[in-house]
N, C-alpha and C. Protein backbone atom coordinates (compact mmCIF):
# COMPACT_ATOMS: atom_id res chain seq x y z
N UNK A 1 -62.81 58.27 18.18
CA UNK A 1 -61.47 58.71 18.02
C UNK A 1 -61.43 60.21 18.29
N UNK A 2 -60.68 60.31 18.66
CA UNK A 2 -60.19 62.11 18.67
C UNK A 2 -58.51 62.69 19.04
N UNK A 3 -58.56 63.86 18.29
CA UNK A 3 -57.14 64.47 17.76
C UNK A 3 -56.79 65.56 18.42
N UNK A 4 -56.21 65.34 19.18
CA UNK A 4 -55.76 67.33 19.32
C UNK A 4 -54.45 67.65 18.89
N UNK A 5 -54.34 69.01 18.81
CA UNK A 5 -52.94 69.73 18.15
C UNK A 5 -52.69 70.55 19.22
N UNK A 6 -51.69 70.84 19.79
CA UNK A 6 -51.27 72.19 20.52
C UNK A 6 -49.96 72.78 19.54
N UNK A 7 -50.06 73.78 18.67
CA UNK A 7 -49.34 74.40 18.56
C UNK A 7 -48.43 75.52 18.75
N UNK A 8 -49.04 75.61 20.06
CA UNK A 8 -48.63 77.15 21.05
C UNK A 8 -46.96 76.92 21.44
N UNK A 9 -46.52 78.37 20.72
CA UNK A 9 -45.12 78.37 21.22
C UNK A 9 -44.88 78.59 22.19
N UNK A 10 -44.00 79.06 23.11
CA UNK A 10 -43.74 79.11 24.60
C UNK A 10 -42.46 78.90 25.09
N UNK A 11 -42.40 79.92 25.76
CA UNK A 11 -40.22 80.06 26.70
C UNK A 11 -40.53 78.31 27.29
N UNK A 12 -38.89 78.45 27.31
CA UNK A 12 -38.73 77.01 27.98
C UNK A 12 -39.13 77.53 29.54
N UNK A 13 -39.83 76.03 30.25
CA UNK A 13 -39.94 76.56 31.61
C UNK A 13 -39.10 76.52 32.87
N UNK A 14 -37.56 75.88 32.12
CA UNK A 14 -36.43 75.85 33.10
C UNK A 14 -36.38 74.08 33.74
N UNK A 15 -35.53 74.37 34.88
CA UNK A 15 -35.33 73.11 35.77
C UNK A 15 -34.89 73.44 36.67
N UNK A 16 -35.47 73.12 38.06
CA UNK A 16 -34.50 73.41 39.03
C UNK A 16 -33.67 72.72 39.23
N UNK A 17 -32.72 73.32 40.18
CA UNK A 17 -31.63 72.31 40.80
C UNK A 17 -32.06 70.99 41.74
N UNK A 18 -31.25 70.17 41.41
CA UNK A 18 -31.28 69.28 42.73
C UNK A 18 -31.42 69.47 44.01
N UNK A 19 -32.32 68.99 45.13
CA UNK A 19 -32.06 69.64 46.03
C UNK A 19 -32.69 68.66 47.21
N UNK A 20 -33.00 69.21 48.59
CA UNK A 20 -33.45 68.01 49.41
C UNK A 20 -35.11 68.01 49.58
N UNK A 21 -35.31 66.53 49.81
CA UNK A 21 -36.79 66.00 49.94
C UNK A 21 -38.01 67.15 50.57
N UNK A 22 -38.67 67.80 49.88
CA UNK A 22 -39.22 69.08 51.23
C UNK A 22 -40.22 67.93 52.25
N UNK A 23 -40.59 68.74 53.36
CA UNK A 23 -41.44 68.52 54.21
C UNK A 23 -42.56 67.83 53.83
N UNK A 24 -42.78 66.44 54.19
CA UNK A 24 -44.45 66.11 54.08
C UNK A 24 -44.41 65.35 52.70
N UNK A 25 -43.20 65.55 51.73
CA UNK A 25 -42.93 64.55 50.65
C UNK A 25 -42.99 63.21 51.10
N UNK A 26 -43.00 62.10 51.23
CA UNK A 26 -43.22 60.83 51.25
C UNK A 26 -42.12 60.45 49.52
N UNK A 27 -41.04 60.33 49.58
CA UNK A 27 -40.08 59.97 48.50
C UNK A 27 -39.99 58.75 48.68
N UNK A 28 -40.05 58.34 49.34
CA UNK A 28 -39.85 55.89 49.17
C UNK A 28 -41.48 56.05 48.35
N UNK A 29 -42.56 56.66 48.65
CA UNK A 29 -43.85 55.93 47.89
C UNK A 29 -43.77 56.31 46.89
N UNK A 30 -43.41 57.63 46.75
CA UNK A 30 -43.64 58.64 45.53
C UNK A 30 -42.09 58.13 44.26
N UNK A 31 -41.38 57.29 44.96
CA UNK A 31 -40.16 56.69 43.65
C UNK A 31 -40.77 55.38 43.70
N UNK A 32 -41.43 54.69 44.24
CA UNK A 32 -41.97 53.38 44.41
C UNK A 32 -40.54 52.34 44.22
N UNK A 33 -40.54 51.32 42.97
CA UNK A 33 -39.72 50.15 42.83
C UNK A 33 -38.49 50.62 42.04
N UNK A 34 -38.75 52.04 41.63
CA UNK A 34 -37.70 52.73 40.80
C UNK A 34 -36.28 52.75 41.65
N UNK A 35 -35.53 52.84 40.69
CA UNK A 35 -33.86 53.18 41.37
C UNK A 35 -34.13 54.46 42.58
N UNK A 36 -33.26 55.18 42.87
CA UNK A 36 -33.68 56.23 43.71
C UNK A 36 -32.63 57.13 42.95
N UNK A 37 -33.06 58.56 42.72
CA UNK A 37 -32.76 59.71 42.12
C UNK A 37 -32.71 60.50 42.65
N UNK A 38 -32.25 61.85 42.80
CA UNK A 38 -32.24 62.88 43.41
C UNK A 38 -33.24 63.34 43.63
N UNK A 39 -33.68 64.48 44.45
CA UNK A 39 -34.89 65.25 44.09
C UNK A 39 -34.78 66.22 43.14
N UNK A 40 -36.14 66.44 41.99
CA UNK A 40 -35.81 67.29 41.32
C UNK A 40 -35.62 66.75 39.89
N UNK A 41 -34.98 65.57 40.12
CA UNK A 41 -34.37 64.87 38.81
C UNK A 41 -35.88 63.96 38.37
N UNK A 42 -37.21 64.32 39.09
CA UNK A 42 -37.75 62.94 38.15
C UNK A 42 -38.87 64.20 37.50
């Protein structure tokens, strides 16, 4: 068995915006059987 704790505080690290598929992404493999979502949103 084993336990870890992270209690380190830390700024939020944001979200970007929505935006389009970049170059060399492969998005049909990389969402597989899932609905399809924006980019950005998964």
């Amino acid at each position: 068995m084993a336990k870890a704790f992270n209690i380190q505080l830390r700024d939020d690290v944001g979200h970007k915006q929505d935006g389009p598929v970049p170059p060399g992404v492969d998005s049909e493999t990389w969402i597989g059987p899932a609905p399809w979502t924006p980019f950005g949103a998964h």
